[in-house]
Protein backbone atom coordinates (compact mmCIF):
# COMPACT_ATOMS: atom_id res chain seq x y z
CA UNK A 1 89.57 75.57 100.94
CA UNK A 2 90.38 76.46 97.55
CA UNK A 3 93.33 78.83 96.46
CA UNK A 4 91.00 81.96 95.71
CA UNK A 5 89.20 81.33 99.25
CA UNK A 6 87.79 84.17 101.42
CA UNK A 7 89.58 86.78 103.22
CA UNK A 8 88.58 85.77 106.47
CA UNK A 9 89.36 82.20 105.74
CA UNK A 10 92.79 80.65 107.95
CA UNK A 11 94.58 78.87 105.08
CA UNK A 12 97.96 80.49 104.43
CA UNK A 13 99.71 81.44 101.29
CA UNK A 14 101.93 78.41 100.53
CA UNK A 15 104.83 76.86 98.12
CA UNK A 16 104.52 73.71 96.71
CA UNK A 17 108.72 73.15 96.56
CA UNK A 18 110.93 73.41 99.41
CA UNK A 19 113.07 76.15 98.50
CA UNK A 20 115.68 78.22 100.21
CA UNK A 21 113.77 80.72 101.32
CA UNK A 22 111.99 82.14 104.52
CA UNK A 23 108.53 83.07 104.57
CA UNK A 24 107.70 84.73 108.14
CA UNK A 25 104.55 86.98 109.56
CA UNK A 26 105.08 90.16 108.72
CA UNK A 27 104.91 93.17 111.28
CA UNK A 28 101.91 95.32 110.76
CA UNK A 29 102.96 98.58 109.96
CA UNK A 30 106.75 98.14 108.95
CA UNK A 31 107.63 98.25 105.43
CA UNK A 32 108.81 95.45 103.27
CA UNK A 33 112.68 95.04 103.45
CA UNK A 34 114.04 92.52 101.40
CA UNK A 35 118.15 91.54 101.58
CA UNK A 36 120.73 91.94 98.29
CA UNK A 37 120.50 88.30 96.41
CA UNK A 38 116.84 87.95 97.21
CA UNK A 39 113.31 88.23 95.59
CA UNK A 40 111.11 89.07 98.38
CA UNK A 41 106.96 89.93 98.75
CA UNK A 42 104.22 90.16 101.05
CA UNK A 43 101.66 87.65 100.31
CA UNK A 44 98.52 88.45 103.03
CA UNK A 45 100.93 89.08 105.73
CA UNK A 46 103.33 86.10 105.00
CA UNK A 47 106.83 87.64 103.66
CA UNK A 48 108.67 85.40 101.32
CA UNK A 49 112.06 85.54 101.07
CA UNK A 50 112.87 83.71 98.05
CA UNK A 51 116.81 83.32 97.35
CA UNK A 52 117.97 80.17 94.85
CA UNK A 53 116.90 79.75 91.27
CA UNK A 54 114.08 77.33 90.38
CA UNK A 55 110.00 77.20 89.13
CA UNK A 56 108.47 77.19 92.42
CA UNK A 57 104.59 76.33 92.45
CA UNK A 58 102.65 78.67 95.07
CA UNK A 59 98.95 78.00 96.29
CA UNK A 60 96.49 80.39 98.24
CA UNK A 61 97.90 83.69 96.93
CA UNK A 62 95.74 86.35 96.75
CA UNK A 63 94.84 90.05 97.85
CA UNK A 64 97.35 92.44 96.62
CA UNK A 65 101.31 93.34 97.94
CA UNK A 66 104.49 94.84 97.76
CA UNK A 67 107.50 92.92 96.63
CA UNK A 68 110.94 94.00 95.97
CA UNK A 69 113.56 92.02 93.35
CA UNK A 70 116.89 92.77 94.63
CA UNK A 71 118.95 90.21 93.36
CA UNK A 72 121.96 90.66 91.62
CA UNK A 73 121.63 94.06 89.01
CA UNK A 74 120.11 92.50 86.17
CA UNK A 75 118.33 89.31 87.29
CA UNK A 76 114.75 88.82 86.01
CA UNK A 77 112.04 87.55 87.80
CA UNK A 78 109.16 85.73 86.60
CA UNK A 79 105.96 85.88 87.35
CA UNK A 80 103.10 82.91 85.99
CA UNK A 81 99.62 82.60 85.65
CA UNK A 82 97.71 78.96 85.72
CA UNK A 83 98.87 78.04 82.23
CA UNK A 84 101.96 79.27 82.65
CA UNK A 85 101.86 81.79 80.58
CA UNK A 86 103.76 85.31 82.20
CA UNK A 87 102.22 87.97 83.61
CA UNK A 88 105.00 89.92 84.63
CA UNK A 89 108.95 90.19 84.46
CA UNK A 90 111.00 92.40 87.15
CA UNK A 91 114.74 93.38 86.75
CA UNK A 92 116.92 93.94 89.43
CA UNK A 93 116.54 96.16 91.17
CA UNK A 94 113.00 97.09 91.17
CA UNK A 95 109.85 97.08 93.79
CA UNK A 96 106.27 97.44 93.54
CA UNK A 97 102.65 96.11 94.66
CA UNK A 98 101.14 93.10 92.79
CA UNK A 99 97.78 91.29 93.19
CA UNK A 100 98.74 88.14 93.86
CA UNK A 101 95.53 86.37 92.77
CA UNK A 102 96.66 85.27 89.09
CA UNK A 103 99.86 84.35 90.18
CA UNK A 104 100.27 80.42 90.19
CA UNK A 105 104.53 79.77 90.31
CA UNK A 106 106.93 82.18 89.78
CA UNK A 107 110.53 81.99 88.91
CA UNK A 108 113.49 84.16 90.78
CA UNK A 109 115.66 84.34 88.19
């Protein structure tokens, strides 16, 4: 299965690193909460929690999400596309919904 596969495929949005994070199902219907000192989004139903620093290499993203950066006031995510060039930057604190198709590693802060 490749990383743009179909919706009603069973591979799961994955990581490459082993990071300090949590990645859990989320509850259908509940909104996504994410904890101070973490950068947190809803990949297809998994929720990654991601806390400590680092280039981490993600597979099988797609569909679109929320996500949240609230990290320490001023800490800027990154966000990377397959050559690594940036899509998108968040501060802390800010939220939105991203399609999580183009994104191939991202960066917490």
């Amino acid at each position: 299965m490749t990383r743009r596969g179909k919706q009603g495929a069973k591979s799961w949005p994955r990581h490459r690193r082993n990071p300090r994070f949590t990645a859990t199902k989320a509850t259908p219907g509940l909104q996504l909460s994410c904890r101070y000192g973490y950068l947190c989004m809803d990949v297809r139903g998994t929720v990654f929690n991601y806390y400590t620093c680092g280039l981490w290499t993600v597979s099988n993203w797609w569909g679109t999400g929320p996500w949240i950066n609230n990290q320490t006031k001023g800490t800027v995510a990154r966000f990377y596309g397959q050559s690594g060039n940036e899509l998108w930057r968040s501060t802390a604190y800010s939220s939105g919904t991203a399609d999580w198709a183009p994104v191939y590693s991202l960066r917490p802060c």
